[in-house]
PDB file of N, CA and C in Angstrom:
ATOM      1  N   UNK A   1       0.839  -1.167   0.000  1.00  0.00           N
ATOM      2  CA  UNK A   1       0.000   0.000   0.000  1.00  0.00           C
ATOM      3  C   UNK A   1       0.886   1.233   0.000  1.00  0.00           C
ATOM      4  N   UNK A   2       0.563   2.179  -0.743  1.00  0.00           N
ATOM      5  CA  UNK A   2       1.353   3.371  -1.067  1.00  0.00           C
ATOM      6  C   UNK A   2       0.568   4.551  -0.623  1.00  0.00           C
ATOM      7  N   UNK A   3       1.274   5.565  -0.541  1.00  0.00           N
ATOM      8  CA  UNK A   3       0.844   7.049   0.237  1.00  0.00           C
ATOM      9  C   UNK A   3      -0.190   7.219  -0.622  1.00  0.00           C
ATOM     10  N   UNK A   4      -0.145   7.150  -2.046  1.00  0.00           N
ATOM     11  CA  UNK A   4      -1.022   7.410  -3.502  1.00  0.00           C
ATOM     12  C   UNK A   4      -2.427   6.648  -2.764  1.00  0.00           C
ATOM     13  N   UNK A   5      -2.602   5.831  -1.783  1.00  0.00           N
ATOM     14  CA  UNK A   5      -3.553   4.836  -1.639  1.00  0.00           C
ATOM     15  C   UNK A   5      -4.684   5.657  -0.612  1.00  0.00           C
ATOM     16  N   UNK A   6      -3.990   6.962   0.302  1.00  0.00           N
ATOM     17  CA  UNK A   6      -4.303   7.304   1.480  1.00  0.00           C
ATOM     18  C   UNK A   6      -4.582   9.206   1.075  1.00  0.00           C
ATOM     19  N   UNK A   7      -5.354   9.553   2.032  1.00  0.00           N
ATOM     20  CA  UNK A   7      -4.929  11.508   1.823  1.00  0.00           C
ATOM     21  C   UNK A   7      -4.053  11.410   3.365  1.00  0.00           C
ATOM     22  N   UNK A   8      -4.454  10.980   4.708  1.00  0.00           N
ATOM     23  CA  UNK A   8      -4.195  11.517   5.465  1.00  0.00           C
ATOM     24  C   UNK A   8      -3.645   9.959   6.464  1.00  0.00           C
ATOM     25  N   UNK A   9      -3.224  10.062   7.289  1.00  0.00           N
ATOM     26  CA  UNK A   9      -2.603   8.571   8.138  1.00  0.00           C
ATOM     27  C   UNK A   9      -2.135   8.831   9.970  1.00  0.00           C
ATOM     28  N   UNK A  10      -3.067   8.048  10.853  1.00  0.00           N
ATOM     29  CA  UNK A  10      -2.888   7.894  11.986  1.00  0.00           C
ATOM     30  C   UNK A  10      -2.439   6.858  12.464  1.00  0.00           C
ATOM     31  N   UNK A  11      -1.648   6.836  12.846  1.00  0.00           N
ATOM     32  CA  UNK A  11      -0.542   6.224  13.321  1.00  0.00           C
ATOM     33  C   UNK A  11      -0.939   5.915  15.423  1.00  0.00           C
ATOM     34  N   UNK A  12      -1.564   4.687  15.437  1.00  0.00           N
ATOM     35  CA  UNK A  12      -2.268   4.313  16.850  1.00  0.00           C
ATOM     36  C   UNK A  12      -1.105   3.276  17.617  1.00  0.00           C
ATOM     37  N   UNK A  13      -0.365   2.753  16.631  1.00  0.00           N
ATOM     38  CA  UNK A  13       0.342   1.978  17.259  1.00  0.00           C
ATOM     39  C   UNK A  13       1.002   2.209  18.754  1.00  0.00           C
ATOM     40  N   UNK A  14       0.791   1.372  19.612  1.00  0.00           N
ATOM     41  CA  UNK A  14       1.085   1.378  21.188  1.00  0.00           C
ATOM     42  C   UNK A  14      -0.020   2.200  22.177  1.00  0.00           C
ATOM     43  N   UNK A  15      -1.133   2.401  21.510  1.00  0.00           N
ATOM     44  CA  UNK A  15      -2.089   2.994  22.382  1.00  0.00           C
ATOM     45  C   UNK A  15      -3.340   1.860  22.283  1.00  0.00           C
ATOM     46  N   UNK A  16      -4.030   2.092  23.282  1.00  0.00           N
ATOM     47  CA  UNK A  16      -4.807   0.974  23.852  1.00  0.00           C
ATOM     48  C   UNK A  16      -6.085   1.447  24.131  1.00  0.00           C
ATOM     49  N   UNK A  17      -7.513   1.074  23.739  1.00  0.00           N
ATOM     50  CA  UNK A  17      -9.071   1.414  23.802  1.00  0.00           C
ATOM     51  C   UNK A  17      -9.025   2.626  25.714  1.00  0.00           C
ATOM     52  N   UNK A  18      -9.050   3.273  25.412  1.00  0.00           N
ATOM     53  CA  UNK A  18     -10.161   4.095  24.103  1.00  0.00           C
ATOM     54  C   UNK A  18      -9.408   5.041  22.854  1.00  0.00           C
ATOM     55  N   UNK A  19      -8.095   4.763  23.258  1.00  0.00           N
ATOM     56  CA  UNK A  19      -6.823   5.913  22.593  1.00  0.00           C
ATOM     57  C   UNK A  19      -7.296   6.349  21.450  1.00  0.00           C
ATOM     58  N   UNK A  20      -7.133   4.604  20.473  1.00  0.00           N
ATOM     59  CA  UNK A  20      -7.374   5.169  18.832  1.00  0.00           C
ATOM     60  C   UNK A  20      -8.409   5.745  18.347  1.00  0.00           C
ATOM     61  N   UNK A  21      -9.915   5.379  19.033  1.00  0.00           N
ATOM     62  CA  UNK A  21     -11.430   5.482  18.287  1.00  0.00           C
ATOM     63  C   UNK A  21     -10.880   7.316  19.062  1.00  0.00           C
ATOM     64  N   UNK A  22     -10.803   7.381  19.908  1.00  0.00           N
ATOM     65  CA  UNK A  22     -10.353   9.387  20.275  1.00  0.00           C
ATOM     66  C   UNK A  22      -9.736   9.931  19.598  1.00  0.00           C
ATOM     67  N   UNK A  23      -9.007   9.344  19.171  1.00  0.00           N
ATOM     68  CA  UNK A  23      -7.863  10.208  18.661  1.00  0.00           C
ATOM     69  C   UNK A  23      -8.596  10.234  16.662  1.00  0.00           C
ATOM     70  N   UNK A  24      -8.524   8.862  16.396  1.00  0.00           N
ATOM     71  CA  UNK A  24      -9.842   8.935  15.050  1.00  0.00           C
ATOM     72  C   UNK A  24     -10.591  10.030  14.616  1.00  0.00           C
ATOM     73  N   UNK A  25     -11.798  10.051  15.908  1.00  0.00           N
ATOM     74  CA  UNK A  25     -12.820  11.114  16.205  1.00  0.00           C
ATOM     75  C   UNK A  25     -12.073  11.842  15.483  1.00  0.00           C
ATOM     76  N   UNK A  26     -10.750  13.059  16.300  1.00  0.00           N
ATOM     77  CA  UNK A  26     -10.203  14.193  15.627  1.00  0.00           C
ATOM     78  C   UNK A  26      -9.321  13.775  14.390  1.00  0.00           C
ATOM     79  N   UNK A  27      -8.899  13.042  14.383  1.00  0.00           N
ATOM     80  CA  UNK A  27      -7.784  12.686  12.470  1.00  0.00           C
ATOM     81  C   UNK A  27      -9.221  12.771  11.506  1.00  0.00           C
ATOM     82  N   UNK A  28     -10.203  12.626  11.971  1.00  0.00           N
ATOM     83  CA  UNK A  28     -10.921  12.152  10.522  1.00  0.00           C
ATOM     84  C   UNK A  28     -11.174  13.549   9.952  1.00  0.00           C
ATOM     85  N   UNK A  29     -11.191  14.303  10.468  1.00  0.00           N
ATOM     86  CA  UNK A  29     -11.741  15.784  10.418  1.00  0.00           C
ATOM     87  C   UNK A  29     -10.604  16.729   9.647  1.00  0.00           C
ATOM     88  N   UNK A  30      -9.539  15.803   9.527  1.00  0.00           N
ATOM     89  CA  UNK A  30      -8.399  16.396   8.699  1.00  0.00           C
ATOM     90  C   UNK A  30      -8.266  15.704   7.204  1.00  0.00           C
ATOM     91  N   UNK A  31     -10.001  14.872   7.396  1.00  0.00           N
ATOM     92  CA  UNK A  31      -9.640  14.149   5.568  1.00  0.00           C
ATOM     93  C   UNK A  31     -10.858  14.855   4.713  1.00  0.00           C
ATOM     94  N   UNK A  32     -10.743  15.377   4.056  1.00  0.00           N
ATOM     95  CA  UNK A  32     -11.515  15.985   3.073  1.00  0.00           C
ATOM     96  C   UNK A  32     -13.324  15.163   3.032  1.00  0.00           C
ATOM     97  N   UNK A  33     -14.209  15.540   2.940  1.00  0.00           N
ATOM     98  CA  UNK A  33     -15.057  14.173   2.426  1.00  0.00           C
ATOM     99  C   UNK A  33     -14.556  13.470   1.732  1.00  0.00           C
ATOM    100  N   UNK A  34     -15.142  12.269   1.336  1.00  0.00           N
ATOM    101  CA  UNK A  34     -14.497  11.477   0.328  1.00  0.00           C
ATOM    102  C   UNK A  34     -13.165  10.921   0.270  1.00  0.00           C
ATOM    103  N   UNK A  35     -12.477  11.778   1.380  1.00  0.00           N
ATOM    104  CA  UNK A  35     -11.361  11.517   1.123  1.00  0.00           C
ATOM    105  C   UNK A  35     -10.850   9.941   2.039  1.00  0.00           C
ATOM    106  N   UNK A  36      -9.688   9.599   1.832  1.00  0.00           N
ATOM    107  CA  UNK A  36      -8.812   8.363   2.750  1.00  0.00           C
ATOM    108  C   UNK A  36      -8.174   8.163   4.066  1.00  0.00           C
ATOM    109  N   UNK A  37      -8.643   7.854   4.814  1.00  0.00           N
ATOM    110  CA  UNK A  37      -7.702   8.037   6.418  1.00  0.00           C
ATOM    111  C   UNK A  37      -7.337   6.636   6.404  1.00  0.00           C
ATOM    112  N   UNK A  38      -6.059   6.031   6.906  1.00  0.00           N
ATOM    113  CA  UNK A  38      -5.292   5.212   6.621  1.00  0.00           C
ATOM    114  C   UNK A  38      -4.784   5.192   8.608  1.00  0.00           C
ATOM    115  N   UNK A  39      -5.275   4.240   9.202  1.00  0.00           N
ATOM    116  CA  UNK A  39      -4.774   4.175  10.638  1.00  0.00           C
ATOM    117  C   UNK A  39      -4.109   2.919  10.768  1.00  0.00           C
ATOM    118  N   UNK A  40      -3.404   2.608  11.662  1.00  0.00           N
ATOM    119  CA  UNK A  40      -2.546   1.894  12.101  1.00  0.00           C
ATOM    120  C   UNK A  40      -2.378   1.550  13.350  1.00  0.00           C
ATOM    121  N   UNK A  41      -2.683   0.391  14.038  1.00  0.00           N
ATOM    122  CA  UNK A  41      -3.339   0.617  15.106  1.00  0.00           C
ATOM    123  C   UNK A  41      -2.342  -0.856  15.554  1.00  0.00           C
ATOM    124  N   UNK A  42      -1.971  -0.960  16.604  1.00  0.00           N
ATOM    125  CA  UNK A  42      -1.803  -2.456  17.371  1.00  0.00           C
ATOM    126  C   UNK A  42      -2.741  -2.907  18.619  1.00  0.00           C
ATOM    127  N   UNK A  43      -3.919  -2.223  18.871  1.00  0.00           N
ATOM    128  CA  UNK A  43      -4.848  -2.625  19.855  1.00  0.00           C
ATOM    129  C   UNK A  43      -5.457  -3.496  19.292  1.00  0.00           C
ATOM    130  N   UNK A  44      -5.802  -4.862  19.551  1.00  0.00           N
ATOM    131  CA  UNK A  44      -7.467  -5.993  19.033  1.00  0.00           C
ATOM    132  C   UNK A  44      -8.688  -5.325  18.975  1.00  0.00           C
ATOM    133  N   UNK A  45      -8.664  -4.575  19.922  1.00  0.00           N
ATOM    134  CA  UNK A  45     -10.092  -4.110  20.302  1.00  0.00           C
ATOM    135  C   UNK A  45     -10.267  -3.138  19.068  1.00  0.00           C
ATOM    136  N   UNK A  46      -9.477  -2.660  18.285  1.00  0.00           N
ATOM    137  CA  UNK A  46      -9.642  -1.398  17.016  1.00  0.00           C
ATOM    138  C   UNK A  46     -10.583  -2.750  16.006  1.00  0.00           C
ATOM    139  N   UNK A  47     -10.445  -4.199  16.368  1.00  0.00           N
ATOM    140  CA  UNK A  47     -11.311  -5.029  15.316  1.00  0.00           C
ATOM    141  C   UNK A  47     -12.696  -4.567  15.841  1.00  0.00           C
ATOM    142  N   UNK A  48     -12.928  -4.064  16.355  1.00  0.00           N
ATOM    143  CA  UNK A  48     -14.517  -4.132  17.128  1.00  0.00           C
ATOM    144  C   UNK A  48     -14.967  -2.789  16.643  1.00  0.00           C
ATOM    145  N   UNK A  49     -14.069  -2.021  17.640  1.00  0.00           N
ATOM    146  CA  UNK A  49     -14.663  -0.137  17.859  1.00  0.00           C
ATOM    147  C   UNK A  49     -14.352   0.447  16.551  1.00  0.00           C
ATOM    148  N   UNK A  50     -13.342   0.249  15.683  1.00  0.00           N
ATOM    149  CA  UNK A  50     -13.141   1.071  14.172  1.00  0.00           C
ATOM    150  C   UNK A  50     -14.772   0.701  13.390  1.00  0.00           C
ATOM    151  N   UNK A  51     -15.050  -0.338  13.263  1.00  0.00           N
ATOM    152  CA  UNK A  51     -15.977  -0.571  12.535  1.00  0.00           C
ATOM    153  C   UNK A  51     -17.230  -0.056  12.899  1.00  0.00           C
ATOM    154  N   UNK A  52     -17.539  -0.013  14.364  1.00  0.00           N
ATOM    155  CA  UNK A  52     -18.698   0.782  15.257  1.00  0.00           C
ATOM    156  C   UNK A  52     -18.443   2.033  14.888  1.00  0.00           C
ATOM    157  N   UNK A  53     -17.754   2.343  14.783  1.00  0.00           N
ATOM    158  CA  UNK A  53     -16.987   3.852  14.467  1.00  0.00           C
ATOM    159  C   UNK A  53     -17.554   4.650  13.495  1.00  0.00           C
ATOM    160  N   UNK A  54     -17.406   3.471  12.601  1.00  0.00           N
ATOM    161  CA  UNK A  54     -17.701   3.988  10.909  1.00  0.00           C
ATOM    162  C   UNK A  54     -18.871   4.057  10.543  1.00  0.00           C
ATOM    163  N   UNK A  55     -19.364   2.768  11.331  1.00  0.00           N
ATOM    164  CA  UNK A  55     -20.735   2.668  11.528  1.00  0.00           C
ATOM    165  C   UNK A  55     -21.691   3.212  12.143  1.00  0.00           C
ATOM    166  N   UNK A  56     -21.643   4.228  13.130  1.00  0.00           N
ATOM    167  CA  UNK A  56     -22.475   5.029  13.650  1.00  0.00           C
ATOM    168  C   UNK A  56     -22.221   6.886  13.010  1.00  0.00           C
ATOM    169  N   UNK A  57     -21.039   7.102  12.604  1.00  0.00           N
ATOM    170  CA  UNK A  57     -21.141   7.765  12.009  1.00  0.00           C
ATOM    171  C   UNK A  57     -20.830   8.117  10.253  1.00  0.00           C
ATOM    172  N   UNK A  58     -21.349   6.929   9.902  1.00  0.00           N
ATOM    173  CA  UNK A  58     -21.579   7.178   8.324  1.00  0.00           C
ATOM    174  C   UNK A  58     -20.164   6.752   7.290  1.00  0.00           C
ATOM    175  N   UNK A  59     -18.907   7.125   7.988  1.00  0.00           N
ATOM    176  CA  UNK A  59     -17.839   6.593   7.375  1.00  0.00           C
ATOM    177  C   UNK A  59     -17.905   5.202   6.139  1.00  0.00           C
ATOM    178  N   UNK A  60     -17.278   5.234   6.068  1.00  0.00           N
ATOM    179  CA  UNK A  60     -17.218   3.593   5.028  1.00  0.00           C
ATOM    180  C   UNK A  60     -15.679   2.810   5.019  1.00  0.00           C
ATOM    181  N   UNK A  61     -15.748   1.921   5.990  1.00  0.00           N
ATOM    182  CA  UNK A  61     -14.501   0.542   6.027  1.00  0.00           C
ATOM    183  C   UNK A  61     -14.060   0.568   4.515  1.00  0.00           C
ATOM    184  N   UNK A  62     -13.398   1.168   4.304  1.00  0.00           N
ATOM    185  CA  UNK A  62     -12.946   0.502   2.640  1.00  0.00           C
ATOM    186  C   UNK A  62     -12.029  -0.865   2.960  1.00  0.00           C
ATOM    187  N   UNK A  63     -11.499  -0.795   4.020  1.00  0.00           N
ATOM    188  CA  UNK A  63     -10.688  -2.056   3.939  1.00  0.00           C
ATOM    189  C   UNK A  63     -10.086  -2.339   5.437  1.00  0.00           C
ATOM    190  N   UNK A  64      -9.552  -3.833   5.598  1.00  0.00           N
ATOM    191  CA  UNK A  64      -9.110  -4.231   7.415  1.00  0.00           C
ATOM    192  C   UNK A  64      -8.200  -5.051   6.951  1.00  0.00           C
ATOM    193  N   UNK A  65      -7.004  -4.718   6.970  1.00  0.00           N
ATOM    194  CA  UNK A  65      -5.621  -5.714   6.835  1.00  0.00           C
ATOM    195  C   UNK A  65      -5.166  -6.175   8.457  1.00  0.00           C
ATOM    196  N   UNK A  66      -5.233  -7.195   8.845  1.00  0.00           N
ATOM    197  CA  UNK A  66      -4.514  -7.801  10.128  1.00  0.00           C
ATOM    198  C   UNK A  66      -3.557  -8.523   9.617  1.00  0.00           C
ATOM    199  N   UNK A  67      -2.344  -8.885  10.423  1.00  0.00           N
ATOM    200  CA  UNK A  67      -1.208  -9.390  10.234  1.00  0.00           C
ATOM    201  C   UNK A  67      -0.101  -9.467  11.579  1.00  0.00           C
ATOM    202  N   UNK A  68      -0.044 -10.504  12.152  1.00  0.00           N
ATOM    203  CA  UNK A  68       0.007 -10.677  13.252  1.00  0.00           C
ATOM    204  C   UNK A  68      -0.795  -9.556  14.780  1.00  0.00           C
ATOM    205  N   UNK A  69       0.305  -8.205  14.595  1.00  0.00           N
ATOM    206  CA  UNK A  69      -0.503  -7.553  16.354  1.00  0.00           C
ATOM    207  C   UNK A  69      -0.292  -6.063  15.184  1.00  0.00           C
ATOM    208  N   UNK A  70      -0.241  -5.974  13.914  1.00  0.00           N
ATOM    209  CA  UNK A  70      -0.562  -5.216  13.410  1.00  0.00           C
ATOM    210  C   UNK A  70      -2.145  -4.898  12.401  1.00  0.00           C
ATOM    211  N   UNK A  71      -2.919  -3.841  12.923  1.00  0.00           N
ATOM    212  CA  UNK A  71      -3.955  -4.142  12.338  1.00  0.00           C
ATOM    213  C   UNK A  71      -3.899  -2.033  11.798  1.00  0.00           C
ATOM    214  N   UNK A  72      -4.409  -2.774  10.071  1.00  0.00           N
ATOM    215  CA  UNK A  72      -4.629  -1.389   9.070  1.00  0.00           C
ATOM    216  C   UNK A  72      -5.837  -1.423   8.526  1.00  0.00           C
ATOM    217  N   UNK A  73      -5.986  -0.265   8.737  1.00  0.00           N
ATOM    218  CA  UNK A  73      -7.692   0.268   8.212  1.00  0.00           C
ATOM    219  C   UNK A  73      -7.592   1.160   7.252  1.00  0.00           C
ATOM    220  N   UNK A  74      -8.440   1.143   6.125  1.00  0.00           N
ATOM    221  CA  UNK A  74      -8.788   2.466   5.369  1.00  0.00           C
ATOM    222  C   UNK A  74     -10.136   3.106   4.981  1.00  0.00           C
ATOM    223  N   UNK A  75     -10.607   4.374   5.974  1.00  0.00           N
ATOM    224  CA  UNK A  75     -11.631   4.583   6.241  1.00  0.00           C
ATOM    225  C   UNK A  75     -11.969   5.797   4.788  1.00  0.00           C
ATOM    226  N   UNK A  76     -13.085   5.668   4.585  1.00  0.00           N
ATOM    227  CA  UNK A  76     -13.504   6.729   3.493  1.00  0.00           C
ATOM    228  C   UNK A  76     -14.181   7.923   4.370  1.00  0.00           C
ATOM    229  N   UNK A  77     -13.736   8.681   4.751  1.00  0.00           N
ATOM    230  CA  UNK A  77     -14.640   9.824   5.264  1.00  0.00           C
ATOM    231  C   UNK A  77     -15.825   9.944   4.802  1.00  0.00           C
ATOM    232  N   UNK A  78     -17.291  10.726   5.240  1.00  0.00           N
ATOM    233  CA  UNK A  78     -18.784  10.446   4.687  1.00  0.00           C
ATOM    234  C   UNK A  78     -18.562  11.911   4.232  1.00  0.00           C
ATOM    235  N   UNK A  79     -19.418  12.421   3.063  1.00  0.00           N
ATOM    236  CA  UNK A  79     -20.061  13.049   2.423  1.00  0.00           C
ATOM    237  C   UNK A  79     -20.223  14.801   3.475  1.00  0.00           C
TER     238      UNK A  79
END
């Protein structure tokens, strides 16, 4: 995956529920509509709350790469 893939990228690694979905909240607000937020997260619990996330407020999961205690998301900001 390349920068070309993303507009904007949060970087969660070593923070632990509730860190990333908080810190999210404010990164998403730095992606254009439409645009790509690209997080990076090593918490399990980001399998649960990212998707609640997106899901209560309109976002769209474009994608969930896990790979061992690394887990990548690419969220579409809503409209």
């Amino acid at each position: 995956m390349s920068a070309s893939d993303y507009d904007v990228e949060l970087d969660a690694r070593g923070l632990f529920c509730p860190e990333p979905v908080m810190m999210l909240h404010n990164r998403i607000n730095d992606v254009e509509p439409g645009g790509i937020l690209r997080v990076i997260a090593t918490d399990p619990s980001t399998t649960r709350d990212i998707p609640r996330f997106c899901q209560f407020l309109g976002h769209e999961l474009v994608s969930h790469q896990a790979s061992d205690d690394l887990f990548i998301y690419l969220i579409r900001r809503a409209e």
